[in-house]
Protein backbone atom coordinates (compact mmCIF):
# COMPACT_ATOMS: atom_id res chain seq x y z
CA UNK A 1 -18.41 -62.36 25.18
CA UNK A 2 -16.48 -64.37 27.88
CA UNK A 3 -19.49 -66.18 29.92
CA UNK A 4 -22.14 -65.46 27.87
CA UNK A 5 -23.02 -69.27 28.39
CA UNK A 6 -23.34 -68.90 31.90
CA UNK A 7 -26.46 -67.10 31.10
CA UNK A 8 -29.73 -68.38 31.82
CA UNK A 9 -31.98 -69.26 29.17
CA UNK A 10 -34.01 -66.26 28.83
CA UNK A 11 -31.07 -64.10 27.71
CA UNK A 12 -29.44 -66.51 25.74
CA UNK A 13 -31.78 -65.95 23.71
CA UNK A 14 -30.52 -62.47 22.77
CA UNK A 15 -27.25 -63.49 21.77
CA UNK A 16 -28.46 -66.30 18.95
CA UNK A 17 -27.19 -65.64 15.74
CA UNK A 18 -29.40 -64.73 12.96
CA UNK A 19 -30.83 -66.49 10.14
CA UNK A 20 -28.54 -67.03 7.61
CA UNK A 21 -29.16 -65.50 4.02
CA UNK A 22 -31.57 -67.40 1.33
CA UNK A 23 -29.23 -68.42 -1.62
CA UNK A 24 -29.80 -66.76 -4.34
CA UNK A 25 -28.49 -67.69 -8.00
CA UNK A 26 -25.73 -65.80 -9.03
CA UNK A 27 -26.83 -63.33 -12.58
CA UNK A 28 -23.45 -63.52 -13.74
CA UNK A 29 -23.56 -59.76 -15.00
CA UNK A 30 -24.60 -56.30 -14.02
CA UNK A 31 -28.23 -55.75 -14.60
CA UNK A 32 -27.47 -52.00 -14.88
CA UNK A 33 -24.82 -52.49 -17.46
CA UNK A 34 -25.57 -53.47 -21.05
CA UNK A 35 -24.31 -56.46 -22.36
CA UNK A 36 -24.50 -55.31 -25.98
CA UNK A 37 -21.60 -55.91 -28.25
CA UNK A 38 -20.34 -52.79 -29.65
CA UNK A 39 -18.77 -52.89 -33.39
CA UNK A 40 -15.12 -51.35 -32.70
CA UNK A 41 -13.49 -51.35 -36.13
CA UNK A 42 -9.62 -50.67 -36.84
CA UNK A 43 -8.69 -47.37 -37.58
CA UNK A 44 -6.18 -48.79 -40.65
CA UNK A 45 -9.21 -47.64 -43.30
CA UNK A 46 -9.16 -44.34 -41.90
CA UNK A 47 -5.48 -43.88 -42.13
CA UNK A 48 -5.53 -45.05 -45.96
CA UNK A 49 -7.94 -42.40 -46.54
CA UNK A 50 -6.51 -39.56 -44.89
CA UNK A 51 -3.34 -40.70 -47.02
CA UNK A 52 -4.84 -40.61 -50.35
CA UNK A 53 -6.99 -36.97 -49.56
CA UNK A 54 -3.78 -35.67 -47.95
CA UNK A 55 -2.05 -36.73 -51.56
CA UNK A 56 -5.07 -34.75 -53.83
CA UNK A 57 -4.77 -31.52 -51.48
CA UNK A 58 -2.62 -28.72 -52.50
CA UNK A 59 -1.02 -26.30 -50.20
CA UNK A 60 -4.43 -24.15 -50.13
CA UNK A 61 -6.10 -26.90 -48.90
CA UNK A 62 -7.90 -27.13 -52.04
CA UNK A 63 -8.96 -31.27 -52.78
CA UNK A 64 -7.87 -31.73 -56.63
CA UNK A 65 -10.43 -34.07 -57.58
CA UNK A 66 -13.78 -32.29 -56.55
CA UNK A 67 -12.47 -28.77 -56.03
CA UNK A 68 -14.08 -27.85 -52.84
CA UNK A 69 -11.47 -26.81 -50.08
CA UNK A 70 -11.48 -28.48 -46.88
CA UNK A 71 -13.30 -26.68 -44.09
CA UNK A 72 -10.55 -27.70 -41.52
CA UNK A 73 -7.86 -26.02 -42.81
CA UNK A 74 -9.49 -22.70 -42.11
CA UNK A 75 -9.98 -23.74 -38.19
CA UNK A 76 -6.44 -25.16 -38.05
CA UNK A 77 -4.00 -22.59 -35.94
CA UNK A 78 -0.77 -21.93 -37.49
CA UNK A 79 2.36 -23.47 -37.10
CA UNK A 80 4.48 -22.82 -34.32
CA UNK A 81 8.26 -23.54 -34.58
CA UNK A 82 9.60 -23.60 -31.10
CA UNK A 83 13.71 -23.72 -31.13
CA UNK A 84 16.05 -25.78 -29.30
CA UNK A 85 17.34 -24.65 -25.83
CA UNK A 86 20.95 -23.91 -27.77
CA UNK A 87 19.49 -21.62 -29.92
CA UNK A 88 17.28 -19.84 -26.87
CA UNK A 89 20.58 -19.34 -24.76
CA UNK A 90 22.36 -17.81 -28.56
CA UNK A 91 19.28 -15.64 -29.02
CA UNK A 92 19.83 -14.50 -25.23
CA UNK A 93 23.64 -14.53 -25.62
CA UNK A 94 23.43 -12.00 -28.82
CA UNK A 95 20.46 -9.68 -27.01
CA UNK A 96 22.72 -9.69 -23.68
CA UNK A 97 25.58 -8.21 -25.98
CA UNK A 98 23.65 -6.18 -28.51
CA UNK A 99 22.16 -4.25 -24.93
CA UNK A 100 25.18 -3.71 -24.01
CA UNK A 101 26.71 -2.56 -26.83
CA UNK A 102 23.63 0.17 -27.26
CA UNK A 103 24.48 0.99 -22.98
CA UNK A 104 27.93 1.66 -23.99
CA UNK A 105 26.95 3.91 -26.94
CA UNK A 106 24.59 6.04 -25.02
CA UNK A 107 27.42 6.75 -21.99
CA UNK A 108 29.36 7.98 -24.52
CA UNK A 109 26.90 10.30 -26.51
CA UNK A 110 26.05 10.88 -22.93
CA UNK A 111 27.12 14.86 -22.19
CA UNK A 112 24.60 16.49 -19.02
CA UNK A 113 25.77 20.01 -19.83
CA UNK A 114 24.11 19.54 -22.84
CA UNK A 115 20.82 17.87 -21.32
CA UNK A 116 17.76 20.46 -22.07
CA UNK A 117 15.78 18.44 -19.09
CA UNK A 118 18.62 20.22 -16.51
CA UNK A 119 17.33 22.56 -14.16
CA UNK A 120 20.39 24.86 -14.35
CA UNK A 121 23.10 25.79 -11.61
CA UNK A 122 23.07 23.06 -9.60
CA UNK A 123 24.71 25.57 -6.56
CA UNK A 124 20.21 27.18 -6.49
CA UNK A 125 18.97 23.59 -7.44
CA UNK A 126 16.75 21.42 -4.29
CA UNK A 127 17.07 18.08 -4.75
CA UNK A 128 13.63 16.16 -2.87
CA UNK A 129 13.44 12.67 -2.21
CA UNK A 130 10.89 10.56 -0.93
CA UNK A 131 8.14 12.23 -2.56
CA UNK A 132 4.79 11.17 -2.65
CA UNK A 133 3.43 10.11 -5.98
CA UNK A 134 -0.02 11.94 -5.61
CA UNK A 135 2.27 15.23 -5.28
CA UNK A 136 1.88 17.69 -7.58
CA UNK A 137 4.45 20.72 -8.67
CA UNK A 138 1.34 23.86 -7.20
CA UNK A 139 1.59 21.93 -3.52
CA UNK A 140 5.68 21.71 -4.06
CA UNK A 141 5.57 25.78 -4.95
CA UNK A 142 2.84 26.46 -2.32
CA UNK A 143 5.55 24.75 0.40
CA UNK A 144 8.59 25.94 -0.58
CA UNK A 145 7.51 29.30 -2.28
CA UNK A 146 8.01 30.43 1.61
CA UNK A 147 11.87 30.21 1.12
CA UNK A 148 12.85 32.25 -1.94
CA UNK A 149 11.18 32.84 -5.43
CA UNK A 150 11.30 29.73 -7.34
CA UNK A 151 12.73 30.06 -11.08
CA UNK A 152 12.19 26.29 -11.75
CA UNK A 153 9.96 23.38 -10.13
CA UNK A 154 10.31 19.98 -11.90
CA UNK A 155 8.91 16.41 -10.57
CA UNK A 156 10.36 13.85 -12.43
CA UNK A 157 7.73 11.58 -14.11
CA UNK A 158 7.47 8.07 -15.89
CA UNK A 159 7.58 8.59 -19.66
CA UNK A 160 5.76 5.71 -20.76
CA UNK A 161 3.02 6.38 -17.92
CA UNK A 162 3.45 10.41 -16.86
CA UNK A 163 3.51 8.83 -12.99
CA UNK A 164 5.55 10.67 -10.67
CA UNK A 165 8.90 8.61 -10.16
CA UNK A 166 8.75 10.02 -6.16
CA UNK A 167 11.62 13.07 -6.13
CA UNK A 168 11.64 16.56 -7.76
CA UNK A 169 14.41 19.01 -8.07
CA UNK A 170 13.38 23.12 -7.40
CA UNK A 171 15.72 25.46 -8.64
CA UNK A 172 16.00 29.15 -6.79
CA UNK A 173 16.41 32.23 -8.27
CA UNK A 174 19.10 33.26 -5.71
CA UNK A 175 21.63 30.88 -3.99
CA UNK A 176 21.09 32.76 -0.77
CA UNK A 177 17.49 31.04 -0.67
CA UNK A 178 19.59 27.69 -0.85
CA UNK A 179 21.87 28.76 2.50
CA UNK A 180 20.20 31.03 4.41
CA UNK A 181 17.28 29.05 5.08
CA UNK A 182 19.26 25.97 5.72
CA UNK A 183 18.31 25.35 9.39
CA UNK A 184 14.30 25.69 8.11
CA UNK A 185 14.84 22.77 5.23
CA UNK A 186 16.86 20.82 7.92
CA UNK A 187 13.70 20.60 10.26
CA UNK A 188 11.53 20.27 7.62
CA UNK A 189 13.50 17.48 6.57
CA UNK A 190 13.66 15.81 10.21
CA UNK A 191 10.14 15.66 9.92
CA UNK A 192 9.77 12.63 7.46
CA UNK A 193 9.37 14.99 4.46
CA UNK A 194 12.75 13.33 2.80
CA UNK A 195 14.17 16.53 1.89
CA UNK A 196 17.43 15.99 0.68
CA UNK A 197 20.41 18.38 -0.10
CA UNK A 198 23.19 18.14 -2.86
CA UNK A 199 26.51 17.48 -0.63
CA UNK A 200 29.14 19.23 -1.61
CA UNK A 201 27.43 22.48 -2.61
CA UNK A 202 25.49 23.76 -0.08
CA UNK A 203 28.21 23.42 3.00
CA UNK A 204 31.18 24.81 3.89
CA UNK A 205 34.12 23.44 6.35
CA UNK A 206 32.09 25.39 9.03
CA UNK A 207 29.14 22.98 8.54
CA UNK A 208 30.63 19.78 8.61
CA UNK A 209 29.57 19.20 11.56
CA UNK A 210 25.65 19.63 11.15
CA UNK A 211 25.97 17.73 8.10
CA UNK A 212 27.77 14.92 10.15
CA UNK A 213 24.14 15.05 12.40
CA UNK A 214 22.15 15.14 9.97
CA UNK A 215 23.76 12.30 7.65
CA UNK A 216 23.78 10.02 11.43
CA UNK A 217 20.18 10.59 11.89
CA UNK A 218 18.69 9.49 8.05
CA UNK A 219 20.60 6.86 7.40
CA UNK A 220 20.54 4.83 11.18
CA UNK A 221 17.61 3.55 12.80
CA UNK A 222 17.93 6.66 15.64
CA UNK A 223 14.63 8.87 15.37
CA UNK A 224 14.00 12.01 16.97
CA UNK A 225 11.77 11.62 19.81
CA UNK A 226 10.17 15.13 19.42
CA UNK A 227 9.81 15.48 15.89
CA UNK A 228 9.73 19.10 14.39
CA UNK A 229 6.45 20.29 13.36
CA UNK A 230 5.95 20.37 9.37
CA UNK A 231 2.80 22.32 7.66
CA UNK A 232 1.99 19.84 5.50
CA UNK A 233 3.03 16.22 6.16
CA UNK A 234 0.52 14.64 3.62
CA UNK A 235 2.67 15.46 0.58
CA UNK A 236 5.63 13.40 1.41
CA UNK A 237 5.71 9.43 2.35
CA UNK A 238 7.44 8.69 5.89
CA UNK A 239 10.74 7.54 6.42
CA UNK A 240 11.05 3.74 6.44
């Protein structure tokens, strides 16, 4: 401290260094750590021996000598051979082409006239998207019962699982169901529902122009700002 002898003697006091430390002999080791010498032997002998009981053990594990089998062998996992990262990218070269070769197959055996999962005419078949998956094929009828009896209802489902893959297809007894009630599906649809209709069947040259609408409003981000009302919105998952 700069002036610290300008002090008088009374505080100068204060600032006197300590005592320093009494010497002490140095111990020369940790009293907490043992100084015991600890017997580490080679592990050569070890190695001899594990030679020579390797040499008197069959393949069972069976010592030839005294007969008893070692108790090791039993705990020991099995071999694994892992291959070389050539043979991986062969093993995924041949299961990229054997796939393939089996995709190629089925499109050709591949004939949907002859698919007993069809619903039938597709001219009195509803195609519906965006279904929800805790839907079921009574609250599909109950809904669109309303338009025209209902020959066939089918939600498509997982076949490993039997989950609901999200659409369904309804097929009508009459086409007339599928036109005349056109206009109802189309609010319905507006609605977030996700109803969607097979192009090229249900419209004529004189409704190109509603479908022209109603393919501009799904698929661009313009929403109606008064949606139509829908009597039961819980069965189908909004549009995103």
């Amino acid at each position: 401290m700069v002036g610290t002898h300008l002090l008088p003697p009374n505080l100068l006091k204060l600032f006197a260094p300590r005592a320093p430390l009494p010497y002490c002999k140095p111990l020369g080791r940790d009293p907490d750590v043992s100084i015991h010498k600890k017997h580490i032997s080679c592990v050569s002998p070890l190695l001899d021996q594990l030679k020579l009981d390797a040499a008197a053990t069959n393949d069972d594990g069976v010592n030839q000598e005294s007969g008893t089998k070692d108790p090791l062998i039993e705990r020991m996992p099995p071999e694994t051979l892992t291959d070389s990262m050539q043979v991986q990218f062969e093993r995924r070269q041949e299961d990229r082409v054997r796939r393939k070769e089996e995709r190629v197959a089925r499109q050709e055996k591949y004939d949907p006239k002859q698919d007993p999962n069809a619903t039938g005419d597709p001219y009195r078949t509803l195609f519906i998207s965006r279904l929800s998956y805790e839907a079921t094929e009574s609250d599909l009828k109950k809904e669109f019962d309303m338009y025209g009896p209902i020959e066939k209802l089918l939600i498509v489902k997982n076949k490993l699982t039997g989950k609901s893959r999200g659409y369904a297809f309804i097929l009508f007894e009459r086409e007339k169901d599928m036109k005349g009630e056109f206009p109802l599906f189309l609010s319905f649809t507006l609605n977030s529902t996700g109803t969607s209709f097979p192009q090229n069947t249900l419209y004529s040259h004189k409704d190109i122009l509603i479908l022209s609408l109603w393919n501009r409003i799904l698929f661009s981000n313009h929403r109606p700002s008064h949606p139509f009302p829908c009597s039961c919105p819980s069965l189908f998952s909004p549009l995103v």
